[in-house]
C-alpha atoms as a PDB file:
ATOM      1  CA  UNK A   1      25.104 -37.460  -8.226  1.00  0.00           C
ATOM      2  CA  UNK A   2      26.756 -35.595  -5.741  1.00  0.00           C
ATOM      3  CA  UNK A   3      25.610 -32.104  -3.962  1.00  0.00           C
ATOM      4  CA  UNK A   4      27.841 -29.745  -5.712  1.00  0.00           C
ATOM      5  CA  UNK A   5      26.393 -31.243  -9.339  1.00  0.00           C
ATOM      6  CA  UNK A   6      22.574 -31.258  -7.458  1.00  0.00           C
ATOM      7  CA  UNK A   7      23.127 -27.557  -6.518  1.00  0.00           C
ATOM      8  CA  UNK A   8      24.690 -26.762  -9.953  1.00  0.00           C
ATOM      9  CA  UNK A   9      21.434 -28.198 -11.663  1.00  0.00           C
ATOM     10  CA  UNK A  10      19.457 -26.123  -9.314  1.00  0.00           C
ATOM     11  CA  UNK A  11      20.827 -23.033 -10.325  1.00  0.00           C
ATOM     12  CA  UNK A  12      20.926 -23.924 -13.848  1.00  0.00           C
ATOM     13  CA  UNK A  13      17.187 -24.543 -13.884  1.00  0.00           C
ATOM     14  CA  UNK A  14      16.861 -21.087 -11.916  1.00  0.00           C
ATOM     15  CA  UNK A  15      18.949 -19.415 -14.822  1.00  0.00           C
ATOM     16  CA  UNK A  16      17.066 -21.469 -17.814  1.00  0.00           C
ATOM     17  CA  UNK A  17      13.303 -19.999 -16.386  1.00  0.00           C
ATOM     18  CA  UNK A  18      14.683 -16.912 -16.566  1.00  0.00           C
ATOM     19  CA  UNK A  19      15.924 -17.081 -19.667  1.00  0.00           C
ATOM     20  CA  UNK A  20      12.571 -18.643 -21.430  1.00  0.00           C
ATOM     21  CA  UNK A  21      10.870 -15.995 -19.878  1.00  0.00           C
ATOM     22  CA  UNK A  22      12.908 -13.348 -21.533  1.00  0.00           C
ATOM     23  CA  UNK A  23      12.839 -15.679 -25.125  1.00  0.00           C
ATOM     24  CA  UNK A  24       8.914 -15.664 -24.332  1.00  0.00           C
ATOM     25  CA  UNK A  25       8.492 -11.851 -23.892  1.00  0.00           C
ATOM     26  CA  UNK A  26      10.758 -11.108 -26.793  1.00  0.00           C
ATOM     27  CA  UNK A  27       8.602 -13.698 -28.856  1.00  0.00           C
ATOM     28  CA  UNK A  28       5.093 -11.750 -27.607  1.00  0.00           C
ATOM     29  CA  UNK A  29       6.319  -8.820 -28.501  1.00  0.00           C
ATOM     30  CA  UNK A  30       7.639  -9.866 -32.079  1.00  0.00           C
ATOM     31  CA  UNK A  31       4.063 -11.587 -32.423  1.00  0.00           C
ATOM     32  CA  UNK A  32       2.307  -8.331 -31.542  1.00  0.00           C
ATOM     33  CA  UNK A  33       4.330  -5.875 -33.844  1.00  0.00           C
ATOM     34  CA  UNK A  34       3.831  -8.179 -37.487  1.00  0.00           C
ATOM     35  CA  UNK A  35       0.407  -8.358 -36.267  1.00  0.00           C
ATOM     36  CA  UNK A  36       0.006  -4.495 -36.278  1.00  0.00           C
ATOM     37  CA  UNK A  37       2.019  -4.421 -39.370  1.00  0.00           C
ATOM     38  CA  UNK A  38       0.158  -6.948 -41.458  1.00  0.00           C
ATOM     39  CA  UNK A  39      -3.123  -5.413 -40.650  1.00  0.00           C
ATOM     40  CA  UNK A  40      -2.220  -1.986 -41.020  1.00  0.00           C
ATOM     41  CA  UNK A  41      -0.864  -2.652 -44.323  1.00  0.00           C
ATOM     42  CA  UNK A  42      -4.211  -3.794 -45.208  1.00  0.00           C
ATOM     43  CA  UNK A  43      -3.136  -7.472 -46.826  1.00  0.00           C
ATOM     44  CA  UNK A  44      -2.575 -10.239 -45.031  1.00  0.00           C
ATOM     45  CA  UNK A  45      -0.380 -12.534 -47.128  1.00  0.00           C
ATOM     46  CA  UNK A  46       0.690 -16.066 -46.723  1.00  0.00           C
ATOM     47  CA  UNK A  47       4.347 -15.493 -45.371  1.00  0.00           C
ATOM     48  CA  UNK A  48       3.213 -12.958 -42.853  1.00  0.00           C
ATOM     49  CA  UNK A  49       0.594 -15.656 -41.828  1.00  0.00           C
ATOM     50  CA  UNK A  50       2.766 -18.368 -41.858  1.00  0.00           C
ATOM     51  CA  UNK A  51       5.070 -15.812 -40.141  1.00  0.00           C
ATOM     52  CA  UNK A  52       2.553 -15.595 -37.578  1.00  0.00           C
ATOM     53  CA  UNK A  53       1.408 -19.155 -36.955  1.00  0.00           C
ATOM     54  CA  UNK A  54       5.204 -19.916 -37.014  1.00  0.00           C
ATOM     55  CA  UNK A  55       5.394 -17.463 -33.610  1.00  0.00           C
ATOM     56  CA  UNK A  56       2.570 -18.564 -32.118  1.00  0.00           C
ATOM     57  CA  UNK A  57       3.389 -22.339 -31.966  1.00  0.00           C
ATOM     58  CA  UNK A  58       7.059 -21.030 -30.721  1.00  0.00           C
ATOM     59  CA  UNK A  59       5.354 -19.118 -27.996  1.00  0.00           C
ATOM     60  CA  UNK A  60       2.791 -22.344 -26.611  1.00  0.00           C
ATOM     61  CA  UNK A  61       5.953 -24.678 -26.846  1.00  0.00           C
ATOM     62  CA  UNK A  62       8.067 -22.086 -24.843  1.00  0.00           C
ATOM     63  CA  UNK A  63       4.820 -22.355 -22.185  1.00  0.00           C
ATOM     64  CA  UNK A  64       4.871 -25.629 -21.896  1.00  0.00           C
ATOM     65  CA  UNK A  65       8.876 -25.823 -21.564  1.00  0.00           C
ATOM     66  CA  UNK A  66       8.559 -22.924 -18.865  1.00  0.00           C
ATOM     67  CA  UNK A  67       5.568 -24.682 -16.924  1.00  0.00           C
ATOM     68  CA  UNK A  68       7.748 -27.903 -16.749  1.00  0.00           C
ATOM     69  CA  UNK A  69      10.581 -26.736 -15.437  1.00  0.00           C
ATOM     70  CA  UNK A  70       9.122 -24.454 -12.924  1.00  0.00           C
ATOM     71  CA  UNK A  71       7.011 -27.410 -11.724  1.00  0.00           C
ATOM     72  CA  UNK A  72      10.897 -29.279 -11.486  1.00  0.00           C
ATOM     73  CA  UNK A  73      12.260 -25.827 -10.140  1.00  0.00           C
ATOM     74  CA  UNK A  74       9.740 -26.011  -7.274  1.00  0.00           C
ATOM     75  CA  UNK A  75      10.255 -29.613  -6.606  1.00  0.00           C
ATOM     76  CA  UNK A  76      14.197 -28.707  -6.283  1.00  0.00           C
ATOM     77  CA  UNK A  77      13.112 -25.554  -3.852  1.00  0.00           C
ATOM     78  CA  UNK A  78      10.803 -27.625  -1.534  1.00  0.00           C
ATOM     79  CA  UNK A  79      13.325 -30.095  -0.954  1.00  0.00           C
ATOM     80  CA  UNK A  80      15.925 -27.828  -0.555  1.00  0.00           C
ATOM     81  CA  UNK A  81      14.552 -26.044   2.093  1.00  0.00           C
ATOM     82  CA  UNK A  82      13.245 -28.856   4.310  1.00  0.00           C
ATOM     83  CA  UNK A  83      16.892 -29.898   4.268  1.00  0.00           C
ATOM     84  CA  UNK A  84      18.014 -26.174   5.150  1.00  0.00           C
ATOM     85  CA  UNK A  85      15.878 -26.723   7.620  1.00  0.00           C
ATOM     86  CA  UNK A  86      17.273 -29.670   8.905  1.00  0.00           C
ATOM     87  CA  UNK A  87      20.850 -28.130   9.177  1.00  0.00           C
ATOM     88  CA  UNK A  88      22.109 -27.355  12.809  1.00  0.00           C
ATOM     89  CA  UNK A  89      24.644 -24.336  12.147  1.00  0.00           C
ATOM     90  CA  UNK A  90      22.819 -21.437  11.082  1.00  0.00           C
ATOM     91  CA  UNK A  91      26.214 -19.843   9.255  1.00  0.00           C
ATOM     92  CA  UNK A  92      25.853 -23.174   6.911  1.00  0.00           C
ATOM     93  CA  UNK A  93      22.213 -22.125   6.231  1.00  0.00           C
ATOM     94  CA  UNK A  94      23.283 -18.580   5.578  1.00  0.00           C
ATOM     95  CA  UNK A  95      25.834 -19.747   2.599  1.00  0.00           C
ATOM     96  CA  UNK A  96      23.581 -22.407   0.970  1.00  0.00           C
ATOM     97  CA  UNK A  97      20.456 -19.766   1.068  1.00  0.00           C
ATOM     98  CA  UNK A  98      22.720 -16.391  -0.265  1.00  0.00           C
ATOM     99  CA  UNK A  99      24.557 -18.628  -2.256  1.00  0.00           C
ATOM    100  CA  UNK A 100      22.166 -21.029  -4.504  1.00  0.00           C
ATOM    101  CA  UNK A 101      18.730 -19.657  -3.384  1.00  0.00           C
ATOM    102  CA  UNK A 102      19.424 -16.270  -4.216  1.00  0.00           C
ATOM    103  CA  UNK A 103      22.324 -17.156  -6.781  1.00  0.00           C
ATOM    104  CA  UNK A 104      25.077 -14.590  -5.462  1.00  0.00           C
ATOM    105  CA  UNK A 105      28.565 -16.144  -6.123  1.00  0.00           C
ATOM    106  CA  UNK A 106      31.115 -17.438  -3.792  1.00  0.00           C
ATOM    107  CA  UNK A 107      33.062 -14.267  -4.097  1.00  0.00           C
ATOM    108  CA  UNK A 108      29.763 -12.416  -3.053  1.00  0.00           C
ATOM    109  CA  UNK A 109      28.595 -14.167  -0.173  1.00  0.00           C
ATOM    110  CA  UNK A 110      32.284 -14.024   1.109  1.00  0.00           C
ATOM    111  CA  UNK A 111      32.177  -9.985   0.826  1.00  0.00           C
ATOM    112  CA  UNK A 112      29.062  -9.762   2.569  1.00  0.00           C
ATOM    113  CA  UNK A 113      29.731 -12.316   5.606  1.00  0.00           C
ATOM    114  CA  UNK A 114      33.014 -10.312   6.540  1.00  0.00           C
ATOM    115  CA  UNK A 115      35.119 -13.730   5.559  1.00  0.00           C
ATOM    116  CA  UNK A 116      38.613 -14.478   3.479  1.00  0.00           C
ATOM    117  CA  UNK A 117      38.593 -16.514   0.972  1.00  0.00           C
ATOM    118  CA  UNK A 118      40.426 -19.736   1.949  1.00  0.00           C
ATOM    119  CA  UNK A 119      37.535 -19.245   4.969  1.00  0.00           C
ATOM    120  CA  UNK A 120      34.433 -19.189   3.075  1.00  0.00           C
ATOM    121  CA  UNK A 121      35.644 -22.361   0.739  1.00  0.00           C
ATOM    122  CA  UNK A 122      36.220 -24.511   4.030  1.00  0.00           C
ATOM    123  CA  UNK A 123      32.275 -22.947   4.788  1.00  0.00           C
ATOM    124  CA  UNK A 124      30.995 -23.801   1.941  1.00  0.00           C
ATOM    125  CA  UNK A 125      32.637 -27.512   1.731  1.00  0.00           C
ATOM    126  CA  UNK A 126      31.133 -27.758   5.043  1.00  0.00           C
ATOM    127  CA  UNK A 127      27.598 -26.506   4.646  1.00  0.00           C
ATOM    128  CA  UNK A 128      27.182 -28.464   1.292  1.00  0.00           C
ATOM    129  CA  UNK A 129      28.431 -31.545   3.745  1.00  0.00           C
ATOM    130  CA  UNK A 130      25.851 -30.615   5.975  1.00  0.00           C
ATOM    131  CA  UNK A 131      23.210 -30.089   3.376  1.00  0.00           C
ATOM    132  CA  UNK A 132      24.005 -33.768   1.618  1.00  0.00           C
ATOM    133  CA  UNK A 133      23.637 -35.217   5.091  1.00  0.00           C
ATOM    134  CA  UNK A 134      20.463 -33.478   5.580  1.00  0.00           C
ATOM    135  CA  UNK A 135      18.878 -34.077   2.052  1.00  0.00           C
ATOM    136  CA  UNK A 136      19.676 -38.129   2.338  1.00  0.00           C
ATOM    137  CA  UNK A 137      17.219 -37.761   5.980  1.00  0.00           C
ATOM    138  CA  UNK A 138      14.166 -36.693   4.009  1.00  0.00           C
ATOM    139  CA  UNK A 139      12.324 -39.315   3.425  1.00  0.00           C
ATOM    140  CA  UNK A 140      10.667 -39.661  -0.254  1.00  0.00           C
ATOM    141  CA  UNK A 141       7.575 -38.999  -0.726  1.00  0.00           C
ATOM    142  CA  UNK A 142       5.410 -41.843  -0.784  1.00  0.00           C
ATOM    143  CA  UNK A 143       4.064 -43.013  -4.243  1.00  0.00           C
ATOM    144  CA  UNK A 144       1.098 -45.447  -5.098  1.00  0.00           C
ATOM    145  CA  UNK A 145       1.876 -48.445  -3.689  1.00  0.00           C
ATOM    146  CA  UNK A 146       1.096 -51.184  -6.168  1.00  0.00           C
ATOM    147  CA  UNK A 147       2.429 -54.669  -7.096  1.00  0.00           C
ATOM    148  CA  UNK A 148       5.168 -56.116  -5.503  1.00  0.00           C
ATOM    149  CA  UNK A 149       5.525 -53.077  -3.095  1.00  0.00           C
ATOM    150  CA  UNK A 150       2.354 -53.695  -1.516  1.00  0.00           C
ATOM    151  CA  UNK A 151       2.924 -57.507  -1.012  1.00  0.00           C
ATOM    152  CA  UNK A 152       6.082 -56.094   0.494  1.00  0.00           C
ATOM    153  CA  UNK A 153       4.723 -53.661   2.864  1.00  0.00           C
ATOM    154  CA  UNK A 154       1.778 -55.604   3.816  1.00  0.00           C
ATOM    155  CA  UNK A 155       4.388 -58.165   4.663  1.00  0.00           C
ATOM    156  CA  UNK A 156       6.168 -55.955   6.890  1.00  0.00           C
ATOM    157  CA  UNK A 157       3.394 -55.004   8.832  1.00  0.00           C
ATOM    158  CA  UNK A 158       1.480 -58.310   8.980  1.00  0.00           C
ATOM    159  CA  UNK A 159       3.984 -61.368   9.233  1.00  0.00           C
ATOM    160  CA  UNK A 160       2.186 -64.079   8.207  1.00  0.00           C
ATOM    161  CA  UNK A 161       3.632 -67.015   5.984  1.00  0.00           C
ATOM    162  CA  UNK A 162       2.238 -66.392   2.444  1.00  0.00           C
ATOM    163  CA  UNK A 163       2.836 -68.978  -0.422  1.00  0.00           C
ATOM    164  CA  UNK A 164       5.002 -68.420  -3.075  1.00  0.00           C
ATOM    165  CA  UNK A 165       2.081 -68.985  -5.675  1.00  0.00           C
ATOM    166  CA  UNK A 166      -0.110 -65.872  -4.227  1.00  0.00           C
ATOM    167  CA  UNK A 167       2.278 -63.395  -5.005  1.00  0.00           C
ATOM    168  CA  UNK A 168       4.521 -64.194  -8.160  1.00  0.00           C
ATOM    169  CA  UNK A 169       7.213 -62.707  -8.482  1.00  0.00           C
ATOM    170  CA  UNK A 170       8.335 -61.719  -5.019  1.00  0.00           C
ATOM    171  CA  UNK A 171      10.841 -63.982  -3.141  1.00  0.00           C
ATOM    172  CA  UNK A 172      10.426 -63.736   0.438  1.00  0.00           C
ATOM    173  CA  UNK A 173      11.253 -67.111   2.364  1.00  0.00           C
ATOM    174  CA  UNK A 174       8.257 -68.210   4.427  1.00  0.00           C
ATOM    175  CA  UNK A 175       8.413 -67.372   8.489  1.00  0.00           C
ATOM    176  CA  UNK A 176       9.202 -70.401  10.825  1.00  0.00           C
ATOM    177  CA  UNK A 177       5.900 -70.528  12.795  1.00  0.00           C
ATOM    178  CA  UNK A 178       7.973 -72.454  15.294  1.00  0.00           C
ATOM    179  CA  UNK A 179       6.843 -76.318  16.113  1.00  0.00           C
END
């Protein structure tokens, strides 16, 4: 995947939370008016229940799609601003931060720095060069080592010949102890 496509998914996922949230709020307040209507009326029949229940399961699956992708969203954010913070030039950081952290287009952020346009599209190829650079320097975050990654690693830090038949599975050719 390349950094414009990484950036464009970012800002997708910023528009798509929005969005939900405005579904969800339209849904509570559709929930909230049959409600009052059903119980004012007096009756409470089985379409406005199933009317109701119908809402209600639309609303907790909207929460859970919401929560997800503002746990992802926040992921995106973290890692995008240790690499911001990475960059050297701080005009770079300026673009990458008006333009996909706040979501202002490239006309936008071109009117407000004072540039042309053939001048902020060489600024912006360069600061989403600088940003790819700095994003492939973060190192991952480290995840439960198990299975062959820890007879890897403990490898690494402990060079010892091992045999074959102690760890399955993982071909590493045994260390010349010298003779």
């Amino acid at each position: 995947m390349n950094i414009k496509e990484y950036l464009g998914r970012y800002a997708a996922l910023q528009k798509a939370i929005a969005r939900d949230q405005k579904m969800l709020k339209l849904i509570e307040s559709q929930k909230s008016g049959i409600l009052l209507n059903t119980l004012a009326a007096g009756s409470f029949s089985e379409a406005g229940q199933n009317i109701v229940e119908s809402l209600i399961s639309d609303s907790e699956r909207l929460k859970k799609k919401i929560r997800a992708r503002t746990r992802l969203y926040e992921k995106y954010t973290v890692k995008i601003t240790k690499a911001i913070m990475l960059m050297k030039s701080q005009p770079q950081k300026d673009y990458i931060i008006t333009r996909y952290l706040y979501g202002f287009s490239c006309e936008k952020v071109a009117e407000m720095n004072h540039y042309c346009e053939r001048q902020i599209y060489r600024q912006a190829q360069e600061a989403r060069r600088s940003l790819y650079l700095a994003l492939l320097t973060l190192k991952p975050k480290l995840k439960r080592i198990t299975g062959k990654r820890f007879v890897i690693t403990r490898h690494l830090q402990n060079p010892k010949p091992f045999h074959r038949k102690r760890c399955p599975g993982v071909f590493t050719p045994h260390l010349n102890t010298g003779a």
